[in-house]
PDB file of N, CA and C in Angstrom:
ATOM      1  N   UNK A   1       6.382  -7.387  16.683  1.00  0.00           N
ATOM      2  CA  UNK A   1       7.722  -6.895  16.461  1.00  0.00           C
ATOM      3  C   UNK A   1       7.725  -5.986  15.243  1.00  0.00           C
ATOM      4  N   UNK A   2       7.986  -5.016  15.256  1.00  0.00           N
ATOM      5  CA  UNK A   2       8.358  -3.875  14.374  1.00  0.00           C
ATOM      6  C   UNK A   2       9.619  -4.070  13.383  1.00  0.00           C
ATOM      7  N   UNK A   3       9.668  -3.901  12.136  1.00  0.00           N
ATOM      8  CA  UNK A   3      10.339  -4.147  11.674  1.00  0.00           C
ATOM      9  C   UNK A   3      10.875  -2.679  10.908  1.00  0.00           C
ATOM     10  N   UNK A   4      12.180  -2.919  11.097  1.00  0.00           N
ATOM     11  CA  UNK A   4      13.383  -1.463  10.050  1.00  0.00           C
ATOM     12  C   UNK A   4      13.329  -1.465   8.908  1.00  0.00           C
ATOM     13  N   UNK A   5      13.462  -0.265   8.813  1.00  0.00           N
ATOM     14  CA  UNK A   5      13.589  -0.174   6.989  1.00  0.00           C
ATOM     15  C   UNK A   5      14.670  -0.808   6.409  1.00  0.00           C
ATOM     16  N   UNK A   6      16.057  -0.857   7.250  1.00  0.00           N
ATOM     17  CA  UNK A   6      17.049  -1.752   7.189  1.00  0.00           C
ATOM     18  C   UNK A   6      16.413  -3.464   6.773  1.00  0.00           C
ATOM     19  N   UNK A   7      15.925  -3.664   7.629  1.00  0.00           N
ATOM     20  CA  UNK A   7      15.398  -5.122   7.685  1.00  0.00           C
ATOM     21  C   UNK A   7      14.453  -5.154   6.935  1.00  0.00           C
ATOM     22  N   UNK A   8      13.761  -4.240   6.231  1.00  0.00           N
ATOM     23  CA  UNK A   8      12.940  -4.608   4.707  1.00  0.00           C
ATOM     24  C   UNK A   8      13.727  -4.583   3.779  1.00  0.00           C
ATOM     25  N   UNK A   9      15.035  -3.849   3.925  1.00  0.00           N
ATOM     26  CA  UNK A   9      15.499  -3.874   2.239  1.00  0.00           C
ATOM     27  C   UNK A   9      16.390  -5.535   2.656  1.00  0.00           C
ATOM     28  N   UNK A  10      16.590  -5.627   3.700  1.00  0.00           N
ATOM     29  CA  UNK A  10      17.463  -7.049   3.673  1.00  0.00           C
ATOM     30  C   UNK A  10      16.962  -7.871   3.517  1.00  0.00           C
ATOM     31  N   UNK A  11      15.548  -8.627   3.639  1.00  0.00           N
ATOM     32  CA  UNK A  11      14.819  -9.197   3.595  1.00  0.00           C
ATOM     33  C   UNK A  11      14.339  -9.560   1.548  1.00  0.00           C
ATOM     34  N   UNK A  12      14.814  -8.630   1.003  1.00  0.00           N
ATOM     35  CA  UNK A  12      14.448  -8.103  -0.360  1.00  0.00           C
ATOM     36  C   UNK A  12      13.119  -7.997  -0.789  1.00  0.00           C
ATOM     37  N   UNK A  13      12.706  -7.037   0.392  1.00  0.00           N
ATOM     38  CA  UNK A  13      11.261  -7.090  -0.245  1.00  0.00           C
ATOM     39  C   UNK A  13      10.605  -6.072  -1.197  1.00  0.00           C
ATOM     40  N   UNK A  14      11.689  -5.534  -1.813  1.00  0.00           N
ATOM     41  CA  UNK A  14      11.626  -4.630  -2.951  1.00  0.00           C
ATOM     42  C   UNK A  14      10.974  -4.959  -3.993  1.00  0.00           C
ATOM     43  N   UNK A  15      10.956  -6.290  -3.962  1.00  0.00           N
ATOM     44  CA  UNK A  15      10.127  -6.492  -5.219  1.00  0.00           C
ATOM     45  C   UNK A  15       8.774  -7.013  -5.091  1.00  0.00           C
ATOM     46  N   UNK A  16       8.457  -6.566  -3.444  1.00  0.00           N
ATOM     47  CA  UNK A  16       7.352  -7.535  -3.408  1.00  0.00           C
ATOM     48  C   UNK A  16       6.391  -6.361  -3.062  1.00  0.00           C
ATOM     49  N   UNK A  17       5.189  -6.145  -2.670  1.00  0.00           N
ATOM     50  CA  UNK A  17       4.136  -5.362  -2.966  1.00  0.00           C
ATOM     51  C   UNK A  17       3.749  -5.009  -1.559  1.00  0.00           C
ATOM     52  N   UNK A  18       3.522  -4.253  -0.514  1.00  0.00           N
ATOM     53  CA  UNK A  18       2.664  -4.096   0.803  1.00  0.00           C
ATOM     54  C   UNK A  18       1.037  -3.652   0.419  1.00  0.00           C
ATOM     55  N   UNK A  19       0.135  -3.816   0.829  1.00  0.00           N
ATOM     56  CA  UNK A  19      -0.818  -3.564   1.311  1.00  0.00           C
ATOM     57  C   UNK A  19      -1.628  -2.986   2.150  1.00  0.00           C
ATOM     58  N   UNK A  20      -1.511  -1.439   2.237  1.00  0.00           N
ATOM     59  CA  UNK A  20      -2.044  -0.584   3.489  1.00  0.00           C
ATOM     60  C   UNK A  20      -3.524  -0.397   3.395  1.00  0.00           C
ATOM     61  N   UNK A  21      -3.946  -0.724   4.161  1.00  0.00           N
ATOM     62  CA  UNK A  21      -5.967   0.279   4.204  1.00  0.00           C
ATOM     63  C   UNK A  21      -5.900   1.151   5.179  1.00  0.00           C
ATOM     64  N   UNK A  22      -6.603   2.413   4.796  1.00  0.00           N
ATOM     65  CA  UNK A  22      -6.644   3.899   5.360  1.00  0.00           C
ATOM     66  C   UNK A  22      -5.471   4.465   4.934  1.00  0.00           C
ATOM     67  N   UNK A  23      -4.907   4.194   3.770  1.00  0.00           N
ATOM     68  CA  UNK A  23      -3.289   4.663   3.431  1.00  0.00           C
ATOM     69  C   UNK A  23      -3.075   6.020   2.619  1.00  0.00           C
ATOM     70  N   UNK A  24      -4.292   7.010   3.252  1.00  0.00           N
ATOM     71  CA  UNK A  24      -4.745   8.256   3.050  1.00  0.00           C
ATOM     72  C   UNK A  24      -4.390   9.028   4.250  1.00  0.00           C
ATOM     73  N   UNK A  25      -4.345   9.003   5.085  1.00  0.00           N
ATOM     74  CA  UNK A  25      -4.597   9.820   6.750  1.00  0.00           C
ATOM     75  C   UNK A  25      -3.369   9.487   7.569  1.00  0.00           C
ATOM     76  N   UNK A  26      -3.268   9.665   8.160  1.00  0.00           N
ATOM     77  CA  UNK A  26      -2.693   9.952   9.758  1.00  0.00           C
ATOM     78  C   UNK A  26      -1.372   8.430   9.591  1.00  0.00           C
ATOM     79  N   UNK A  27      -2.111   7.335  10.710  1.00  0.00           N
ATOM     80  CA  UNK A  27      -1.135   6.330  10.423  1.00  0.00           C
ATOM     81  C   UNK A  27      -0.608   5.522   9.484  1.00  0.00           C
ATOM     82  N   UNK A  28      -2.516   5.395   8.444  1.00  0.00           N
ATOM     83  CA  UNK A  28      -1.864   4.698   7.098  1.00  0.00           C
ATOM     84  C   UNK A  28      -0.823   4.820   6.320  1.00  0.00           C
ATOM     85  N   UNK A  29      -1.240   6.360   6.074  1.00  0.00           N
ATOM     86  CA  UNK A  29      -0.284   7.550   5.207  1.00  0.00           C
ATOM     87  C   UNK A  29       1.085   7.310   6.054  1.00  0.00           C
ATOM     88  N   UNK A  30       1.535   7.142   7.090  1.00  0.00           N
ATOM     89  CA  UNK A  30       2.844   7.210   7.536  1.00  0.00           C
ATOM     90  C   UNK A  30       3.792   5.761   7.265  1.00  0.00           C
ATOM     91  N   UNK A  31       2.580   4.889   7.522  1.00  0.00           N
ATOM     92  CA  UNK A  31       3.088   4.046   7.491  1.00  0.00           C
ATOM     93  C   UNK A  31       3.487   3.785   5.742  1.00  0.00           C
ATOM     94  N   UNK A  32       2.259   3.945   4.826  1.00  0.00           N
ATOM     95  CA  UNK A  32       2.853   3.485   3.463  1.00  0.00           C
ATOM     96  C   UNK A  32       4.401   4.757   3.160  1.00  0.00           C
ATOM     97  N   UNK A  33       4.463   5.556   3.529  1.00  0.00           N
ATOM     98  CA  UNK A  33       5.882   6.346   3.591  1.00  0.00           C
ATOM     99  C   UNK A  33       7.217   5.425   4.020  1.00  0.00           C
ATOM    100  N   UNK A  34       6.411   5.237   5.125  1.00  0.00           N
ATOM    101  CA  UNK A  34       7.792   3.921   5.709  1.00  0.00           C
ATOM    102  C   UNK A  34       8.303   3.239   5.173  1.00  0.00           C
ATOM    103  N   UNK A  35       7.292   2.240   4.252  1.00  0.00           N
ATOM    104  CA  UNK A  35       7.663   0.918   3.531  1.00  0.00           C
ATOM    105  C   UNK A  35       8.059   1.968   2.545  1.00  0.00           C
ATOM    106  N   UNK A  36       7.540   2.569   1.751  1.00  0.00           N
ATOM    107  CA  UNK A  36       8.177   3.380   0.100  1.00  0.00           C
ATOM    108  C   UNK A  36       9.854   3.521   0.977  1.00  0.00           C
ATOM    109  N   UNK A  37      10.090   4.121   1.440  1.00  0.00           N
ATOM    110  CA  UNK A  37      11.355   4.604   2.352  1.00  0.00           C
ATOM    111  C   UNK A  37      12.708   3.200   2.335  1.00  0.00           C
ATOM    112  N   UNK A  38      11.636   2.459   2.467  1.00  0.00           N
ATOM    113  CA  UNK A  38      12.125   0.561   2.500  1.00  0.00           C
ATOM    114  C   UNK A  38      12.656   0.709   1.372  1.00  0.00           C
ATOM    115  N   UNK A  39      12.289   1.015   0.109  1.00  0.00           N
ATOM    116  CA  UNK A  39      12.614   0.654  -1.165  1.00  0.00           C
ATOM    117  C   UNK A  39      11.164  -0.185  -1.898  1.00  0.00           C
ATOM    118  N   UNK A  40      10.437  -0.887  -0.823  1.00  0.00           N
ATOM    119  CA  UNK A  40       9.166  -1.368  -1.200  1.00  0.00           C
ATOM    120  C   UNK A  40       8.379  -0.842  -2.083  1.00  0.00           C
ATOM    121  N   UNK A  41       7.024  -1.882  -2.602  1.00  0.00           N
ATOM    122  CA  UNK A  41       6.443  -0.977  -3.470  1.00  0.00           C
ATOM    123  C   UNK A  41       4.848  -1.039  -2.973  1.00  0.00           C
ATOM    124  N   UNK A  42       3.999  -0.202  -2.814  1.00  0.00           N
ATOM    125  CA  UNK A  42       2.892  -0.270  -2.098  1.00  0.00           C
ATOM    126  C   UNK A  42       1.475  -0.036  -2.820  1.00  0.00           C
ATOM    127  N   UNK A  43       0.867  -0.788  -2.334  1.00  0.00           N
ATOM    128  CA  UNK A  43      -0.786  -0.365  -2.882  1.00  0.00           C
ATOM    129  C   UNK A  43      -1.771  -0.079  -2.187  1.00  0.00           C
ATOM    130  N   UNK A  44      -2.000   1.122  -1.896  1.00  0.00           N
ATOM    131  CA  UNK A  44      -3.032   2.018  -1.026  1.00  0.00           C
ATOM    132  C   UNK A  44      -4.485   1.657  -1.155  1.00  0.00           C
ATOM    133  N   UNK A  45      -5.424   1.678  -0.269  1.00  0.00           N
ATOM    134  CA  UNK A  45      -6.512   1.957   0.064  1.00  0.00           C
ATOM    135  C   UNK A  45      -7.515   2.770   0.947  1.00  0.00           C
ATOM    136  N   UNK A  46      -8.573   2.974   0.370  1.00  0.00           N
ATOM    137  CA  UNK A  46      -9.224   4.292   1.625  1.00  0.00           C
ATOM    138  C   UNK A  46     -10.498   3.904   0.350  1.00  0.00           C
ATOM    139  N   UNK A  47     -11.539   4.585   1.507  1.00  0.00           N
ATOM    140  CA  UNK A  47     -13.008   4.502   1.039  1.00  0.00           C
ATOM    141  C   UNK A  47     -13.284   5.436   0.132  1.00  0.00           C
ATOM    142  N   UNK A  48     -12.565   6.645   0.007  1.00  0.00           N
ATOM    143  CA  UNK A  48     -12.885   7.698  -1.241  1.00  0.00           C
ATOM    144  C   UNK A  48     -12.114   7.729  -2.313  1.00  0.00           C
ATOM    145  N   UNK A  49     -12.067   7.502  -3.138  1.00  0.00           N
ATOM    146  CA  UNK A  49     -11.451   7.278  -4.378  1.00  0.00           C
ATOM    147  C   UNK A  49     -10.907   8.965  -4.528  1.00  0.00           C
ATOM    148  N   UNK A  50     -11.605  10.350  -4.116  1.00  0.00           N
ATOM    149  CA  UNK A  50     -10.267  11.247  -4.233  1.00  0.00           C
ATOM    150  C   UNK A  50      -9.520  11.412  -3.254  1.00  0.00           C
ATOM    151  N   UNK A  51      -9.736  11.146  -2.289  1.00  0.00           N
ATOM    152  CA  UNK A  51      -8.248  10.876  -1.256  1.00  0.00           C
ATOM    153  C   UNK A  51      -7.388   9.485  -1.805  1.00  0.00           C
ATOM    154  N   UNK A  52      -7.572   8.921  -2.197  1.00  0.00           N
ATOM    155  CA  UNK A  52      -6.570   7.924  -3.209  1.00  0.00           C
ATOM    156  C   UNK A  52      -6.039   8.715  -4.232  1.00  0.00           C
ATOM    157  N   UNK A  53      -6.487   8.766  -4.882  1.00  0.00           N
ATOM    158  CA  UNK A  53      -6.270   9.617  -6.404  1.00  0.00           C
ATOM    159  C   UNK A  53      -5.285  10.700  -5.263  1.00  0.00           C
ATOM    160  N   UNK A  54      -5.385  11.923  -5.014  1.00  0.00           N
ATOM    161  CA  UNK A  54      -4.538  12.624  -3.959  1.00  0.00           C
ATOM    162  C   UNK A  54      -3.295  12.259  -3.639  1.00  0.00           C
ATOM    163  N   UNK A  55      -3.660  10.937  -2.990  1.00  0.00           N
ATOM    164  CA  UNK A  55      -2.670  10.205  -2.254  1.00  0.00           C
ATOM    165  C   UNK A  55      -1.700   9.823  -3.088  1.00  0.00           C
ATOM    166  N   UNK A  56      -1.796   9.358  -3.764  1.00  0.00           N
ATOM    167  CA  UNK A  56      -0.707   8.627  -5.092  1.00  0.00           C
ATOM    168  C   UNK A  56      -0.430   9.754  -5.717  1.00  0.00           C
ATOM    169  N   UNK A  57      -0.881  10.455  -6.183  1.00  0.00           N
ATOM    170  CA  UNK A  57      -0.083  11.762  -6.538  1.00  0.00           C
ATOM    171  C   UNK A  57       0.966  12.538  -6.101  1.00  0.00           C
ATOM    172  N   UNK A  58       0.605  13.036  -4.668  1.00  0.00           N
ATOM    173  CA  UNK A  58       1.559  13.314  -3.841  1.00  0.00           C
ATOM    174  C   UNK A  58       2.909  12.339  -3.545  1.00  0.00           C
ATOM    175  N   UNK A  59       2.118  10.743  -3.095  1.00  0.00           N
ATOM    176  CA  UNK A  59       3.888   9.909  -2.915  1.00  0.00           C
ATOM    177  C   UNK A  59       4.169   9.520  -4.087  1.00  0.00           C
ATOM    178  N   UNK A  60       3.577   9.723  -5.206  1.00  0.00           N
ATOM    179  CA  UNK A  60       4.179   9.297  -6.163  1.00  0.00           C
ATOM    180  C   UNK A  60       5.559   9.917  -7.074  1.00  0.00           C
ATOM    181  N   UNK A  61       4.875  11.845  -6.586  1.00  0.00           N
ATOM    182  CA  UNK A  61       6.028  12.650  -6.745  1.00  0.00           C
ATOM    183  C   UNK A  61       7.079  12.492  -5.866  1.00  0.00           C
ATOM    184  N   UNK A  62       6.512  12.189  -4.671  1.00  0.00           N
ATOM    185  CA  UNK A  62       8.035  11.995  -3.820  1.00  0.00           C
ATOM    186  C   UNK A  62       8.344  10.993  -3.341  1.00  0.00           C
ATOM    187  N   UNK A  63       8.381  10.203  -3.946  1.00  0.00           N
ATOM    188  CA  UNK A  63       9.133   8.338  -3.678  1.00  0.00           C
ATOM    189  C   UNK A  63       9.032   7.746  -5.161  1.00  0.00           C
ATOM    190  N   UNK A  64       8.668   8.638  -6.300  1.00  0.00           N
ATOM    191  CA  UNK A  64       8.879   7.939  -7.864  1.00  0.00           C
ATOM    192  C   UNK A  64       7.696   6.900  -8.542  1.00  0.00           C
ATOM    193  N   UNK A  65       7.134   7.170  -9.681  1.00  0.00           N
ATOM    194  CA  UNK A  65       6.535   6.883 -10.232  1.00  0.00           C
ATOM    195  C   UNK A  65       6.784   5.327  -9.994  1.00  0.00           C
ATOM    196  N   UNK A  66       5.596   4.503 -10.310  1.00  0.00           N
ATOM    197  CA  UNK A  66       5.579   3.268 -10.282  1.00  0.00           C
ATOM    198  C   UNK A  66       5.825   2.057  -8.888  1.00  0.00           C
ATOM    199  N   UNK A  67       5.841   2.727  -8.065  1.00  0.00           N
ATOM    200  CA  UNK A  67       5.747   2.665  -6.759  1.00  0.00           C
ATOM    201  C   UNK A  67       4.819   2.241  -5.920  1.00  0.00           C
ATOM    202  N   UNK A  68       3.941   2.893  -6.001  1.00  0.00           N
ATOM    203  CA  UNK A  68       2.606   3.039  -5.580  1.00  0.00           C
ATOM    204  C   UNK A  68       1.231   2.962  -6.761  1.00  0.00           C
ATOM    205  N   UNK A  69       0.531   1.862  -6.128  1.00  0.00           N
ATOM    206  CA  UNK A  69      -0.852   2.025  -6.793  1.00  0.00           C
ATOM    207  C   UNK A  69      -2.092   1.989  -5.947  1.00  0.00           C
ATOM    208  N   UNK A  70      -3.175   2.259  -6.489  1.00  0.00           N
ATOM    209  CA  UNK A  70      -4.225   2.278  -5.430  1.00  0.00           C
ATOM    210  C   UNK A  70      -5.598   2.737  -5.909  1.00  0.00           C
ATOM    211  N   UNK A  71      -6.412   1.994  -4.872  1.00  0.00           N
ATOM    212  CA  UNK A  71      -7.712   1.911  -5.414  1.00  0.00           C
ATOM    213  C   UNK A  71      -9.180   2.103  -4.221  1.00  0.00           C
ATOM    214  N   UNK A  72      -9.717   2.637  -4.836  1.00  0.00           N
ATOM    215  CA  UNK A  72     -11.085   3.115  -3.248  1.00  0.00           C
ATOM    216  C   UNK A  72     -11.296   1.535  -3.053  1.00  0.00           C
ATOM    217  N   UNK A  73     -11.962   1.260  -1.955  1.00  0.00           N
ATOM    218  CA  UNK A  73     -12.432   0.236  -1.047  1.00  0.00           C
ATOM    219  C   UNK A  73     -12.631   0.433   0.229  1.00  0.00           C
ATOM    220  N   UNK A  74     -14.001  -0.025   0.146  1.00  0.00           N
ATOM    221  CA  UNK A  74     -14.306   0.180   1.637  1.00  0.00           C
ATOM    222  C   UNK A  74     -13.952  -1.424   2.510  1.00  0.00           C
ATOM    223  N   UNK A  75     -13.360  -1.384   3.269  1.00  0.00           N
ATOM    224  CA  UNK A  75     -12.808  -2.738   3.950  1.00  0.00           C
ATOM    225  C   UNK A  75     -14.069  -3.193   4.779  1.00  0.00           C
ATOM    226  N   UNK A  76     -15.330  -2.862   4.916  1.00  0.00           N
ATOM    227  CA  UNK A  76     -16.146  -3.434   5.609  1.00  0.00           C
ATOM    228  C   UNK A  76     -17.179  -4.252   4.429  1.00  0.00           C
ATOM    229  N   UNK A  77     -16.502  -3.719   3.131  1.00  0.00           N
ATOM    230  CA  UNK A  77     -17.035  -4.813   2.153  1.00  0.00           C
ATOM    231  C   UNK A  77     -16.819  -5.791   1.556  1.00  0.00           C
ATOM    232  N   UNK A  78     -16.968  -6.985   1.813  1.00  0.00           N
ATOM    233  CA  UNK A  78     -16.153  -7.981   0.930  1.00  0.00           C
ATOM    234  C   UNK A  78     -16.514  -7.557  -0.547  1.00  0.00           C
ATOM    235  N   UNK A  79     -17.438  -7.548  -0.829  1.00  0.00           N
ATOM    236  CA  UNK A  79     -17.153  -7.815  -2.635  1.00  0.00           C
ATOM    237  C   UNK A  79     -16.410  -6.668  -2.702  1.00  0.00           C
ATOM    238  N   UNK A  80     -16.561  -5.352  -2.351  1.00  0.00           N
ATOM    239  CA  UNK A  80     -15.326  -4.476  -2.572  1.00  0.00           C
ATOM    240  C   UNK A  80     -13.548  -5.305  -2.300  1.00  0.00           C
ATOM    241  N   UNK A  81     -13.606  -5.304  -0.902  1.00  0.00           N
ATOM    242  CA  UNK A  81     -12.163  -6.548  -0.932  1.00  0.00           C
ATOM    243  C   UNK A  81     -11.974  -6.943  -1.858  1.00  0.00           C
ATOM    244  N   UNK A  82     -12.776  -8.053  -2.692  1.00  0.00           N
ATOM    245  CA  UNK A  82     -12.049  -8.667  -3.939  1.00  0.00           C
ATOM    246  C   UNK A  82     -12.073  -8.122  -4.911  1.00  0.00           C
ATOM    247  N   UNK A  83     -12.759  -7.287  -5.493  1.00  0.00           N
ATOM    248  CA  UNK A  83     -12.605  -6.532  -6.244  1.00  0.00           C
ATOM    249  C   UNK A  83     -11.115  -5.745  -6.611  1.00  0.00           C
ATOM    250  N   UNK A  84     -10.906  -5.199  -4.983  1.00  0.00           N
ATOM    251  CA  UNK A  84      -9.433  -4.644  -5.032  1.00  0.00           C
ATOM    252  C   UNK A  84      -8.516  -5.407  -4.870  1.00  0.00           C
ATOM    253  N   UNK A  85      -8.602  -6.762  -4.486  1.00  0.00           N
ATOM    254  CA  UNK A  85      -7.845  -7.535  -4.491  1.00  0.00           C
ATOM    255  C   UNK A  85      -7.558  -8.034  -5.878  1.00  0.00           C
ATOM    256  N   UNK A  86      -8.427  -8.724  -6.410  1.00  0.00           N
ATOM    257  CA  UNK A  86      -8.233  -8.901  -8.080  1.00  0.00           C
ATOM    258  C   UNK A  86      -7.529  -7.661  -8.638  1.00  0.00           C
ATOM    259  N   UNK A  87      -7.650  -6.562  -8.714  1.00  0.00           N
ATOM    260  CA  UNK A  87      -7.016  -5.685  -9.374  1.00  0.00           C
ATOM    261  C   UNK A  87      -5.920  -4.981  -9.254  1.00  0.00           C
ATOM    262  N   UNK A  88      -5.539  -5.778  -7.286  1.00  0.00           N
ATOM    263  CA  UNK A  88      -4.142  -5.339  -7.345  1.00  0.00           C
ATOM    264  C   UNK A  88      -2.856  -6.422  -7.489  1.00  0.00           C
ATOM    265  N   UNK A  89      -3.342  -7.766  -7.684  1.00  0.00           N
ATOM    266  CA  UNK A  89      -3.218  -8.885  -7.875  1.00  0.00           C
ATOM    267  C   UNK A  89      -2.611  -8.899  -9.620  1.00  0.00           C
ATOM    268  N   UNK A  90      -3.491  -7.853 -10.407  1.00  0.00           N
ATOM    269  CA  UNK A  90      -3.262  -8.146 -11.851  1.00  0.00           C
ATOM    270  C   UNK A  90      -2.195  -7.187 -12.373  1.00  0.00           C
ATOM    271  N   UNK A  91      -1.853  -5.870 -11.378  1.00  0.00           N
ATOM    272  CA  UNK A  91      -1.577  -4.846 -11.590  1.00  0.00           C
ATOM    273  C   UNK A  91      -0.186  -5.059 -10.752  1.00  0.00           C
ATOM    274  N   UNK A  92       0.149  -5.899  -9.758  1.00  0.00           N
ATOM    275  CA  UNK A  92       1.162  -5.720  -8.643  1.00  0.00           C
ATOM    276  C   UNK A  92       2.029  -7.250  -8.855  1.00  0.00           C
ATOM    277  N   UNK A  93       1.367  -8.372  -8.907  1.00  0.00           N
ATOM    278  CA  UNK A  93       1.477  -9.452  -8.497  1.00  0.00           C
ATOM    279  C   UNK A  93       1.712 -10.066  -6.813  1.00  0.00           C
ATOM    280  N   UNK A  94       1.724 -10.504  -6.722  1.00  0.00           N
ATOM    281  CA  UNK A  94       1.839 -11.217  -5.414  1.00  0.00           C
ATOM    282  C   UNK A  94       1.602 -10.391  -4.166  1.00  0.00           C
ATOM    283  N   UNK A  95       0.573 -10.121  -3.150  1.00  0.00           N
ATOM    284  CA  UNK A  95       1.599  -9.562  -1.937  1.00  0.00           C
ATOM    285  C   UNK A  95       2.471 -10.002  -0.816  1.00  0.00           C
ATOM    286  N   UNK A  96       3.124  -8.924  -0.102  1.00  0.00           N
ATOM    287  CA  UNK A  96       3.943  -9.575   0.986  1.00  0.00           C
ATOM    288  C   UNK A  96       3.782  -9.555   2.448  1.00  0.00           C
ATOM    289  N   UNK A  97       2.876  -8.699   2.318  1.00  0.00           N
ATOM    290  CA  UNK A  97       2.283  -8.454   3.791  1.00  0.00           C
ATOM    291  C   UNK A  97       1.181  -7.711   3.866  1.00  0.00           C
ATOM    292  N   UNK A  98       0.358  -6.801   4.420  1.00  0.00           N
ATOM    293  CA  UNK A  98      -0.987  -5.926   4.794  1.00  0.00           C
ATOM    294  C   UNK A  98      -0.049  -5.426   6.022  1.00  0.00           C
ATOM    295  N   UNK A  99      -1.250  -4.022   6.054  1.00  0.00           N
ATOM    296  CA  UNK A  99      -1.163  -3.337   7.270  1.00  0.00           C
ATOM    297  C   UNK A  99      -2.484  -2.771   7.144  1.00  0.00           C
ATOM    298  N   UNK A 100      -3.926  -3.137   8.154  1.00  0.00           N
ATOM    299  CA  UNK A 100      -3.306  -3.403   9.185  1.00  0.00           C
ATOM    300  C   UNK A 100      -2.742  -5.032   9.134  1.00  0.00           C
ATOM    301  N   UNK A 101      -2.313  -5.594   9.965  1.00  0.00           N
ATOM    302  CA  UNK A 101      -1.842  -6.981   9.808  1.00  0.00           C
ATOM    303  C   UNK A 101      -3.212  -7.864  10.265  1.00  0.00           C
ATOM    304  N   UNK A 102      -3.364  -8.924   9.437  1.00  0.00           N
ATOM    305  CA  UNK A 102      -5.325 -10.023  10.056  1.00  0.00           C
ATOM    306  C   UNK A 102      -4.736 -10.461  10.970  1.00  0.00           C
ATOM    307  N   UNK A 103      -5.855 -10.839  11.840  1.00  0.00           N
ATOM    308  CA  UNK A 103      -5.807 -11.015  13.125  1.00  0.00           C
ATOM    309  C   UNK A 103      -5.900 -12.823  13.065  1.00  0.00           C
TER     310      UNK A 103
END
């Protein structure tokens, strides 16, 4: 079930953090737009650290500083995983969901 941007800000998940990987390209990138759009606040991932760096630059100018954070990781690595997990954990607190969503 798909959820509205309506139904994220009602939910109040403004204060809570999403989690996109590939949130550089095509669907990631649309999707972390979506949630920013929510009012949400998001933390990006992708395997190249300058398509991150890029990435947060760009939505950061257009959905507002402090919004968005983000960090390279390759998702087929765990010690990378925790790595970015610890650091978005120290930097974000809590998250509220991932995309893609675990299976």
């Amino acid at each position: 079930m798909w959820t509205s941007r309506t139904e994220l800000r009602e939910m109040s998940m403004q204060s809570e953090t999403a989690i996109v990987t590939g949130a550089t390209s095509g669907l990631g990138k649309r999707i972390t737009e979506y949630i920013l759009e929510a009012s949400c606040r998001v933390a990006i991932c992708s395997r190249s650290a300058e398509h991150v760096n890029e990435t947060l630059a760009e939505l950061s100018g257009k959905y507002g500083e402090g919004r968005i954070i983000g960090y390279p990781c390759d998702v087929a690595d765990a010690a990378a995983i925790k790595n970015s997990w610890r650091r978005w954990r120290a930097s974000s607190g809590r998250s509220a969901f991932s995309w893609p969503m675990p299976a």
